[in-house]
N, C-alpha and C. Protein backbone atom coordinates (compact mmCIF):
# COMPACT_ATOMS: atom_id res chain seq x y z
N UNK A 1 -7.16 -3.55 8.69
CA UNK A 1 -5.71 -3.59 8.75
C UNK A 1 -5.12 -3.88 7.38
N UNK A 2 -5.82 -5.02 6.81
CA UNK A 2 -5.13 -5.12 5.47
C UNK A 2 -5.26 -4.02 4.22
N UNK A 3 -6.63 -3.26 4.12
CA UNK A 3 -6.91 -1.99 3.28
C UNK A 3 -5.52 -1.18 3.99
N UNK A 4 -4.93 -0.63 5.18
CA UNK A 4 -4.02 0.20 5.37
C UNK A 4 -2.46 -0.39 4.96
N UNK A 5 -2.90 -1.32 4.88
CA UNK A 5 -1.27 -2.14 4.49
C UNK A 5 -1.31 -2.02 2.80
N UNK A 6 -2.12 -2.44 2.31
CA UNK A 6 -2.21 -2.14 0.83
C UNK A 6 -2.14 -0.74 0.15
N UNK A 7 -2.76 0.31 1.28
CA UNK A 7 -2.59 1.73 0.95
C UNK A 7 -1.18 1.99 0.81
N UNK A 8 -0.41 1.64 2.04
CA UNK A 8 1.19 2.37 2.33
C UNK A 8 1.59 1.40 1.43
N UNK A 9 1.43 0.12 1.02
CA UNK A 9 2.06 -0.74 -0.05
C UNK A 9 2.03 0.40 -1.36
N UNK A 10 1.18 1.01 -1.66
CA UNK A 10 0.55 1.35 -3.52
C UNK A 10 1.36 2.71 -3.14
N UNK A 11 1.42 3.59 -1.95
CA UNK A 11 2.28 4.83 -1.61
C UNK A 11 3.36 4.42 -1.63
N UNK A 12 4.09 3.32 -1.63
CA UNK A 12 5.71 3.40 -2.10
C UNK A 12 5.55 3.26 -2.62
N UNK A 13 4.81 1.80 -4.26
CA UNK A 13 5.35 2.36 -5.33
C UNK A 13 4.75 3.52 -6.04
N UNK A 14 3.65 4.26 -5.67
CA UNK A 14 3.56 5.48 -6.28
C UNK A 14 4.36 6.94 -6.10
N UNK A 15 5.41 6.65 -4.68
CA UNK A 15 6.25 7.61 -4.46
C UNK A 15 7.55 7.47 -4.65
N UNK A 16 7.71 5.89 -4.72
CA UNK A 16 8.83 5.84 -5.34
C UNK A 16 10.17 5.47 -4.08
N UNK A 17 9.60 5.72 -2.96
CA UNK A 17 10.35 5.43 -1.73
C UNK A 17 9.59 5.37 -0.61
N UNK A 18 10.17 4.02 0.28
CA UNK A 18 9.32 4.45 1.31
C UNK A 18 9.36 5.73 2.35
N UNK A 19 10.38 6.67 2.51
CA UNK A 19 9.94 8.04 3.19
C UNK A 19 8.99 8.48 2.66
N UNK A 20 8.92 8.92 0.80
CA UNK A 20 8.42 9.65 0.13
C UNK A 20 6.62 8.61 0.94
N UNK A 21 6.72 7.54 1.15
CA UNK A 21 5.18 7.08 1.00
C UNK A 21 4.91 7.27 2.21
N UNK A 22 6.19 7.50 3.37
CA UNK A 22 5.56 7.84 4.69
C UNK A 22 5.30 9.18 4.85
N UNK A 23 5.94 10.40 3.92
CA UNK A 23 5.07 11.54 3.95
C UNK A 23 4.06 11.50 3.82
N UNK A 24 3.15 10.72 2.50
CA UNK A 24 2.02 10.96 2.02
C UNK A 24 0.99 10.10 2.98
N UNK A 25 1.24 9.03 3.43
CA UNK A 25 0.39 8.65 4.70
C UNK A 25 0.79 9.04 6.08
N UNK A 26 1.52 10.69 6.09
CA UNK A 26 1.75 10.99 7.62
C UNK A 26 1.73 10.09 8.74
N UNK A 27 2.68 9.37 8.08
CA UNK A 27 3.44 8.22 9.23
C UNK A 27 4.89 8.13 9.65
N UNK A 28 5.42 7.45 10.39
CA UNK A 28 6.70 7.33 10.39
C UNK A 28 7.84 6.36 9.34
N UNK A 29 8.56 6.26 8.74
CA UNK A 29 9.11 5.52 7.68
C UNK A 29 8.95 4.38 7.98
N UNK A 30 9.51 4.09 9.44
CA UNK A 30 9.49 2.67 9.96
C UNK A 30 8.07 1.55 9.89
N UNK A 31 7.23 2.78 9.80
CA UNK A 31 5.91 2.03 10.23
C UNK A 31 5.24 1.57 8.95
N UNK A 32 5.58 2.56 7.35
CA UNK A 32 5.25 2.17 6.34
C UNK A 32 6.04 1.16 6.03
N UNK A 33 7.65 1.09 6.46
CA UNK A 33 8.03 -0.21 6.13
C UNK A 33 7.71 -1.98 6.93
N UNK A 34 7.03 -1.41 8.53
CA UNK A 34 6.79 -2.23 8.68
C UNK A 34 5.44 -3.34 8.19
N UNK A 35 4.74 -1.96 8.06
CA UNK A 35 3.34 -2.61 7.60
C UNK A 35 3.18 -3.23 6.06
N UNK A 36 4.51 -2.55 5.43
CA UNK A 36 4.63 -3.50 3.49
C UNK A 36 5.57 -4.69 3.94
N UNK A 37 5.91 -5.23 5.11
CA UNK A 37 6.69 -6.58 5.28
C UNK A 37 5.85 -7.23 6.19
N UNK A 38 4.63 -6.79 6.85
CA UNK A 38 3.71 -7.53 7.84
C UNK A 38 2.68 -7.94 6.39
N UNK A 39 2.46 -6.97 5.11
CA UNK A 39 1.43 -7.80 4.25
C UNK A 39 1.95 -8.74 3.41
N UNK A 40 3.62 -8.66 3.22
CA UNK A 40 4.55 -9.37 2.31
C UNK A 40 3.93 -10.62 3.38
N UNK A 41 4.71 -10.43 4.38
CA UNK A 41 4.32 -11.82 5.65
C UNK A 41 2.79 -12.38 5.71
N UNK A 42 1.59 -11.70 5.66
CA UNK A 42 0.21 -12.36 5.47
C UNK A 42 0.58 -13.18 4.02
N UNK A 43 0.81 -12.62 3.00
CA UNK A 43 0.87 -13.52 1.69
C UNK A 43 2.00 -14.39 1.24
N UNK A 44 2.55 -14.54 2.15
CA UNK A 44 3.85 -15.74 2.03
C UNK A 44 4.58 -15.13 0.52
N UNK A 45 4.34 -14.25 0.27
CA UNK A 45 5.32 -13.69 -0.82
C UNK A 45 6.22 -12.30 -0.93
N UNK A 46 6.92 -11.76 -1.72
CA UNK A 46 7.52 -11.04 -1.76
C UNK A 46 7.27 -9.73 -2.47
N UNK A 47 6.64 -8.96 -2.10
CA UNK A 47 6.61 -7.71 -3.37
C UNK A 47 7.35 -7.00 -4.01
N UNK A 48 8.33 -7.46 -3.15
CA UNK A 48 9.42 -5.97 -3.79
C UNK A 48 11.45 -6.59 -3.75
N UNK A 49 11.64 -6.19 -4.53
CA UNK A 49 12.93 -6.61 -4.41
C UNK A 49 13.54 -5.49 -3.92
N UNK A 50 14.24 -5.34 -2.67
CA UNK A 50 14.93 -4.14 -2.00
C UNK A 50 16.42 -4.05 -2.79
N UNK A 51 16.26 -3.05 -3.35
CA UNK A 51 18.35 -3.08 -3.57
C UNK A 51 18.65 -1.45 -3.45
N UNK A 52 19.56 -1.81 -2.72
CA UNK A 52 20.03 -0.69 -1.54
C UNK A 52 18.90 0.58 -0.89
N UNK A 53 18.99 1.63 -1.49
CA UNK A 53 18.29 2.23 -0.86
C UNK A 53 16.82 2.26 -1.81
N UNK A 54 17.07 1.11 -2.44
CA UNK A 54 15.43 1.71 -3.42
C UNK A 54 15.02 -0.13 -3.64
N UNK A 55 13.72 -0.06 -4.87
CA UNK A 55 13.20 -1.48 -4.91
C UNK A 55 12.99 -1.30 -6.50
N UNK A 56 12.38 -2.93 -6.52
CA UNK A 56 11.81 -2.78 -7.87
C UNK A 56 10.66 -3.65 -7.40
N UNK A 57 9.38 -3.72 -8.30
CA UNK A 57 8.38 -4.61 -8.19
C UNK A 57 8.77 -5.84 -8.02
N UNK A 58 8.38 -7.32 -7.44
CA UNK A 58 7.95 -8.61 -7.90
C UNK A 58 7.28 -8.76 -8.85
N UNK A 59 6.88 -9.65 -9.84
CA UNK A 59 5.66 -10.49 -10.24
C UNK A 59 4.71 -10.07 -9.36
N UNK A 60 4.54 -10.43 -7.92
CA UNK A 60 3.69 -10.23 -7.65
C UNK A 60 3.46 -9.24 -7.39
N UNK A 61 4.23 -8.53 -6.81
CA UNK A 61 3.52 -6.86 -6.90
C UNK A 61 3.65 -6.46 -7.56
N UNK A 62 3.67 -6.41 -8.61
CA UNK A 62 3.12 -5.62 -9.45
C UNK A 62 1.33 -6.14 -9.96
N UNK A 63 1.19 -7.30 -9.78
CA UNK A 63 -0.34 -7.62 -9.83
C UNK A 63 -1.01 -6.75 -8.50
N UNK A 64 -0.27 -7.76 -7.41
CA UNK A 64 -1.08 -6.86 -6.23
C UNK A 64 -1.04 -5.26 -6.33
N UNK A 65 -0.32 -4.28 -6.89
CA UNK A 65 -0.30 -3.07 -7.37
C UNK A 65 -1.70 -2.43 -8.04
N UNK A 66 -1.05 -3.65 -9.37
CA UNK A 66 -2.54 -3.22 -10.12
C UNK A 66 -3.97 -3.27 -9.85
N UNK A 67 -3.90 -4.36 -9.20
CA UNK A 67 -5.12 -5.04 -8.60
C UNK A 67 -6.15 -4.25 -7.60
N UNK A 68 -4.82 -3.64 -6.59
CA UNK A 68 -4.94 -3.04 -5.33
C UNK A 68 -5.59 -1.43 -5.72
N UNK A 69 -5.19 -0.72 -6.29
CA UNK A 69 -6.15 0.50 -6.70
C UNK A 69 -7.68 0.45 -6.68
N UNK A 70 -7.71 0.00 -7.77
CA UNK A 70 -9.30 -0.45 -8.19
C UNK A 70 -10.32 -0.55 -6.99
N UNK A 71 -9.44 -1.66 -6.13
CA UNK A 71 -10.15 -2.15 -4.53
C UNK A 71 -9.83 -0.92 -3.86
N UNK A 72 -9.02 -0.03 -3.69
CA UNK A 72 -8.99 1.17 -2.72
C UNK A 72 -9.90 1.94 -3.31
N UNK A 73 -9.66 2.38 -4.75
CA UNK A 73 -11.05 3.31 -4.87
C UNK A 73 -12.15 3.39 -4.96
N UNK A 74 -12.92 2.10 -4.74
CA UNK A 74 -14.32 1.05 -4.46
C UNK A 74 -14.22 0.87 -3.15
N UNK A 75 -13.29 0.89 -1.99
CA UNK A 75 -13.76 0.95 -0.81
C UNK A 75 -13.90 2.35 -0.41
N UNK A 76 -13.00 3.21 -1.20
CA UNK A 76 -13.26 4.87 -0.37
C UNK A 76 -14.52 5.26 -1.40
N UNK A 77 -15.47 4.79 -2.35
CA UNK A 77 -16.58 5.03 -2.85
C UNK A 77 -16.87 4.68 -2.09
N UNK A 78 -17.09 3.43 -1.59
CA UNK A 78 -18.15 2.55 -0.57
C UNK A 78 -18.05 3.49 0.94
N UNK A 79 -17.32 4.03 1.59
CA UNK A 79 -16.93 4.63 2.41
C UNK A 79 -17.59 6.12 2.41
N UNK A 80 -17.82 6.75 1.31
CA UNK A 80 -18.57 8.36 0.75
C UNK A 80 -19.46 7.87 0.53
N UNK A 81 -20.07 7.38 0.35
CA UNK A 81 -21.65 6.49 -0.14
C UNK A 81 -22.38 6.47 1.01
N UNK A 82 -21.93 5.88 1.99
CA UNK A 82 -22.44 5.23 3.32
C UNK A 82 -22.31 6.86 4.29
N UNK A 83 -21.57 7.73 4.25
CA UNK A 83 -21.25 8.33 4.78
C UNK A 83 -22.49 9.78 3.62
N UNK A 84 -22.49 9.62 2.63
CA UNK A 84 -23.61 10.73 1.92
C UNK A 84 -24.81 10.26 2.67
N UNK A 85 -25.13 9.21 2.32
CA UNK A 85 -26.77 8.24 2.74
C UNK A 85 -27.06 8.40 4.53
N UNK A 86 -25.92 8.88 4.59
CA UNK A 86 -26.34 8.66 6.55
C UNK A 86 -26.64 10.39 6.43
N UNK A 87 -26.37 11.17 5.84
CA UNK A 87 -26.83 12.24 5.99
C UNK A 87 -28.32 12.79 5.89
């Protein structure tokens, strides 16, 4: 649950909006926004400053941003790895 919350987290700010990040994880808007305020809520912090229809990073997200790649593309290695080897 938390790898999918961090995904639709890094798809808004890589799209720049959350529709634009609910296209790219073929979801509904609501659901990418709910799931970047259910991981804001696991970490007692704030990632994003909402102003009006758009955001800007926190402090902290922008660490958790940076941070968060690295760990997505080491779990979807770890994920093709396990999935080559079972072949």
């Amino acid at each position: 649950m938390l790898l999918r919350r961090l995904r639709y987290f890094t798809a808004v700010v890589e799209c720049g909006t959350f529709t634009g990040a609910a296209e790219r994880c073929k979801v509904s808007q609501s659901a990418v926004s709910q799931q970047v305020a259910a991981l804001e809520s696991s970490l007692g912090v704030s990632l994003l400053e909402r102003e009006g229809r758009g955001f800007r990073l926190t402090p902290a997200g922008e660490y958790l941003y940076k941070n968060g790649i690295p760990l997505l593309k080491q779990f979807e290695k770890l994920c093709s790895e396990t999935v080559r080897l079972a072949d």
